[in-house]
N, C-alpha and C. Protein backbone atom coordinates (compact mmCIF):
# COMPACT_ATOMS: atom_id res chain seq x y z
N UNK A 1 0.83 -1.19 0.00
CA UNK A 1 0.00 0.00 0.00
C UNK A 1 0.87 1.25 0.00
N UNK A 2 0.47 2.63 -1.17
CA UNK A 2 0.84 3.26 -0.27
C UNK A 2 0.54 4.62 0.79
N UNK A 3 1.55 5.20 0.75
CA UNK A 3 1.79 5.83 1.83
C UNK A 3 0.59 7.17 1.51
N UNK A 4 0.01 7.91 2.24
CA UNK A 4 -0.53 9.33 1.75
C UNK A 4 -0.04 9.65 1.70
N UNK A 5 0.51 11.35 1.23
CA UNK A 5 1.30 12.33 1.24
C UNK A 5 1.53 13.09 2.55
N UNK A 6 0.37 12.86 4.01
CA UNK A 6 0.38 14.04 5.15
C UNK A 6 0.37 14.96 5.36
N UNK A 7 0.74 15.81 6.07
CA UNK A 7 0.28 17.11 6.66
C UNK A 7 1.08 17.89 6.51
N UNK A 8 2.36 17.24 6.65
CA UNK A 8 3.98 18.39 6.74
C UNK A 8 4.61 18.57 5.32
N UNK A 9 4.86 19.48 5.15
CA UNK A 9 5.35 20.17 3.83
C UNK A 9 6.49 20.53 3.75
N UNK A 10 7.57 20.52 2.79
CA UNK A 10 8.62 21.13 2.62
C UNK A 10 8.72 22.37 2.26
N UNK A 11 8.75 23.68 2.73
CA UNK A 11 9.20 24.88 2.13
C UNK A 11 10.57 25.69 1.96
N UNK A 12 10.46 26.81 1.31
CA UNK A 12 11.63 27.30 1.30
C UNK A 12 11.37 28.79 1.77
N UNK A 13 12.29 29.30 2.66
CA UNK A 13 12.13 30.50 3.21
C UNK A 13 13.68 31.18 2.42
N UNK A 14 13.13 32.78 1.47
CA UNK A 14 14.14 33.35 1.09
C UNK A 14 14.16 34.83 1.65
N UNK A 15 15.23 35.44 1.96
CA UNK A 15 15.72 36.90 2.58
C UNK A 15 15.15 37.82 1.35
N UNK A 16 14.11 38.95 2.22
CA UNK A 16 13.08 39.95 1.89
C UNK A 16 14.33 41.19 1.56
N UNK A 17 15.79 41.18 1.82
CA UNK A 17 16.01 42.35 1.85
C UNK A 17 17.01 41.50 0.91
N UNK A 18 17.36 40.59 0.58
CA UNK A 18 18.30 40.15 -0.52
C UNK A 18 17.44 40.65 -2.24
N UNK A 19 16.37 40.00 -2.11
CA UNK A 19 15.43 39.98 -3.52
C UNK A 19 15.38 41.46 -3.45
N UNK A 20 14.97 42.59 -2.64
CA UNK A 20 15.11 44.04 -3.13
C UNK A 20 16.18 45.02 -3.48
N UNK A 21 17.25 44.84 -1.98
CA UNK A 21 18.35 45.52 -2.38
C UNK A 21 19.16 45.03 -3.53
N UNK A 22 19.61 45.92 -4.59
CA UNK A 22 20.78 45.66 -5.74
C UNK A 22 22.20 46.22 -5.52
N UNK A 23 21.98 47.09 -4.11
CA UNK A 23 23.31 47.48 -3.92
C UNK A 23 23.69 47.03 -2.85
N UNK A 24 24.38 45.23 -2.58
CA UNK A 24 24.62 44.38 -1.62
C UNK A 24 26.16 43.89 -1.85
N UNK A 25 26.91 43.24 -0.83
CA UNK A 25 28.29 42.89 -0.95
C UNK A 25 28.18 41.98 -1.73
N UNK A 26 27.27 41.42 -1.97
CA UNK A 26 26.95 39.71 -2.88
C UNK A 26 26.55 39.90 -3.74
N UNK A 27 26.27 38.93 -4.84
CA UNK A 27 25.11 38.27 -5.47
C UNK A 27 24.28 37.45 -5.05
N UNK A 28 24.56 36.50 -3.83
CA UNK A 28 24.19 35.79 -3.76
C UNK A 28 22.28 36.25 -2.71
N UNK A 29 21.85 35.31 -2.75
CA UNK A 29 19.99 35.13 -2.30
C UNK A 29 20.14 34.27 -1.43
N UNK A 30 19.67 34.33 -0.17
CA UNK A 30 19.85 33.46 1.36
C UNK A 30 18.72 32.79 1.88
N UNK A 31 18.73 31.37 1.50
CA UNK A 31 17.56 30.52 1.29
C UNK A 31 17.68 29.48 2.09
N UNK A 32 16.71 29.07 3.10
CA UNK A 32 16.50 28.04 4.25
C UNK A 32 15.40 26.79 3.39
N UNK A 33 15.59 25.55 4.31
CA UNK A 33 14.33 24.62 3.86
C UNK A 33 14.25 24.59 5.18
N UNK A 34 12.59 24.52 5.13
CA UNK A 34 12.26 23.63 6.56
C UNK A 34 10.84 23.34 6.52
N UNK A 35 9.96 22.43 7.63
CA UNK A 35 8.70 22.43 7.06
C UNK A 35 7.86 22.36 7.59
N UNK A 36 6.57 22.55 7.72
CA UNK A 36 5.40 23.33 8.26
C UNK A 36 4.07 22.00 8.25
N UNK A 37 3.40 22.03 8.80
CA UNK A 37 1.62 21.79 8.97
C UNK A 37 1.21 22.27 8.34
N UNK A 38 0.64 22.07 7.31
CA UNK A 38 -0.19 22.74 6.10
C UNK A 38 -1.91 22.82 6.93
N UNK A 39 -2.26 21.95 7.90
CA UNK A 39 -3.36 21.77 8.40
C UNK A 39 -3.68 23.31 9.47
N UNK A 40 -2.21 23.38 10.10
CA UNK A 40 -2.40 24.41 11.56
C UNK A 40 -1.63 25.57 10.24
N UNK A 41 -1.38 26.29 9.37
CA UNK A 41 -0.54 27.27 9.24
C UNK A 41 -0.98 26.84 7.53
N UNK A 42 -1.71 27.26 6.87
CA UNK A 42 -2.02 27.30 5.55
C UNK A 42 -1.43 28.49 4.71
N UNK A 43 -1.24 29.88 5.46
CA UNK A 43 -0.91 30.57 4.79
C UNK A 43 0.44 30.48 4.86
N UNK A 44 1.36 31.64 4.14
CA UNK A 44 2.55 31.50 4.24
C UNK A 44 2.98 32.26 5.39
N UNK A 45 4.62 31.65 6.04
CA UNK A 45 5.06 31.78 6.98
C UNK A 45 5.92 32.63 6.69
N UNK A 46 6.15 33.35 7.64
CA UNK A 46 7.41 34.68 7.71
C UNK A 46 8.73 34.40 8.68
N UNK A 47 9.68 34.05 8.70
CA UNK A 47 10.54 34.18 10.14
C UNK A 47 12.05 34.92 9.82
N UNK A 48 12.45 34.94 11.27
CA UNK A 48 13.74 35.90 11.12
C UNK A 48 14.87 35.06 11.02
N UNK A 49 15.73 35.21 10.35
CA UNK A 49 16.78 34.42 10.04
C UNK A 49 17.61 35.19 10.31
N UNK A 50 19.14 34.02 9.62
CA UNK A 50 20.29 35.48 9.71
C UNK A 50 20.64 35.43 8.53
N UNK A 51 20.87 36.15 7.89
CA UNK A 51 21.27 36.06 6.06
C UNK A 51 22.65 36.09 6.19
N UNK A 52 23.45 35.57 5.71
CA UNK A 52 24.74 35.37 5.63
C UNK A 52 25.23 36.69 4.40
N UNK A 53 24.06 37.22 3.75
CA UNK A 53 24.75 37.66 2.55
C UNK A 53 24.84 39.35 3.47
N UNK A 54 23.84 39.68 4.15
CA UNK A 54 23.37 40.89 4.17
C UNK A 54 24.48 40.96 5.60
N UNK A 55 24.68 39.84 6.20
CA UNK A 55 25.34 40.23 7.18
C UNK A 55 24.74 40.23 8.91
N UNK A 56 23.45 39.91 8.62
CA UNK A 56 22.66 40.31 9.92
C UNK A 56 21.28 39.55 9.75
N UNK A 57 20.34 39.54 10.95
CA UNK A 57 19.39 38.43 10.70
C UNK A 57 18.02 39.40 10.20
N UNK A 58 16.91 39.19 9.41
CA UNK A 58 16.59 39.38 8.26
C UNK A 58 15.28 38.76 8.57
N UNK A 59 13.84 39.33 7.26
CA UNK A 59 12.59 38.08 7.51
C UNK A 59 12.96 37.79 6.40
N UNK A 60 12.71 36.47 6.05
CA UNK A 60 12.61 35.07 5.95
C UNK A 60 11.22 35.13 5.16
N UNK A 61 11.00 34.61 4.15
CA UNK A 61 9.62 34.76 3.41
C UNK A 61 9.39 33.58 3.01
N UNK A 62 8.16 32.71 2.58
CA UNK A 62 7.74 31.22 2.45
C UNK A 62 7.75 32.02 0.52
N UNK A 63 8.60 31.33 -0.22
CA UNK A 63 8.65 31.46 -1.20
C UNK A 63 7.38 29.83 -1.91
N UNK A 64 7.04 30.00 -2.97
CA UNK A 64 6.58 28.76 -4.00
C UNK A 64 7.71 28.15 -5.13
């Protein structure tokens, strides 16, 4: 048999101030996986990270 798919989801959380600023020490875009209850938390999730690019910790956006 198999398995259902469940409740927990894989997402990707990317840095809100990487995708706007163009005048940054990098190129690079500062991107987490981690994963959520689609049942308790349907919409998308926001959290603070630390961006390695920007230098300092940052929100964190539930990208698709």
């Amino acid at each position: 048999m198999a398995k259902s798919k469940g409740t927990r989801l894989v997402i990707t959380l990317e840095c809100t101030e990487c995708r706007s600023n163009e005048t940054k020490r990098s190129a690079g875009v500062s991107r987490y996986t981690t994963k959520k209850n689609r049942k308790n938390t349907p919409e998308r999730i926001e959290l603070k990270k630390f961006c390695r690019y920007c230098n300092q910790h940052t929100n964190h956006k539930e990208i698709k």
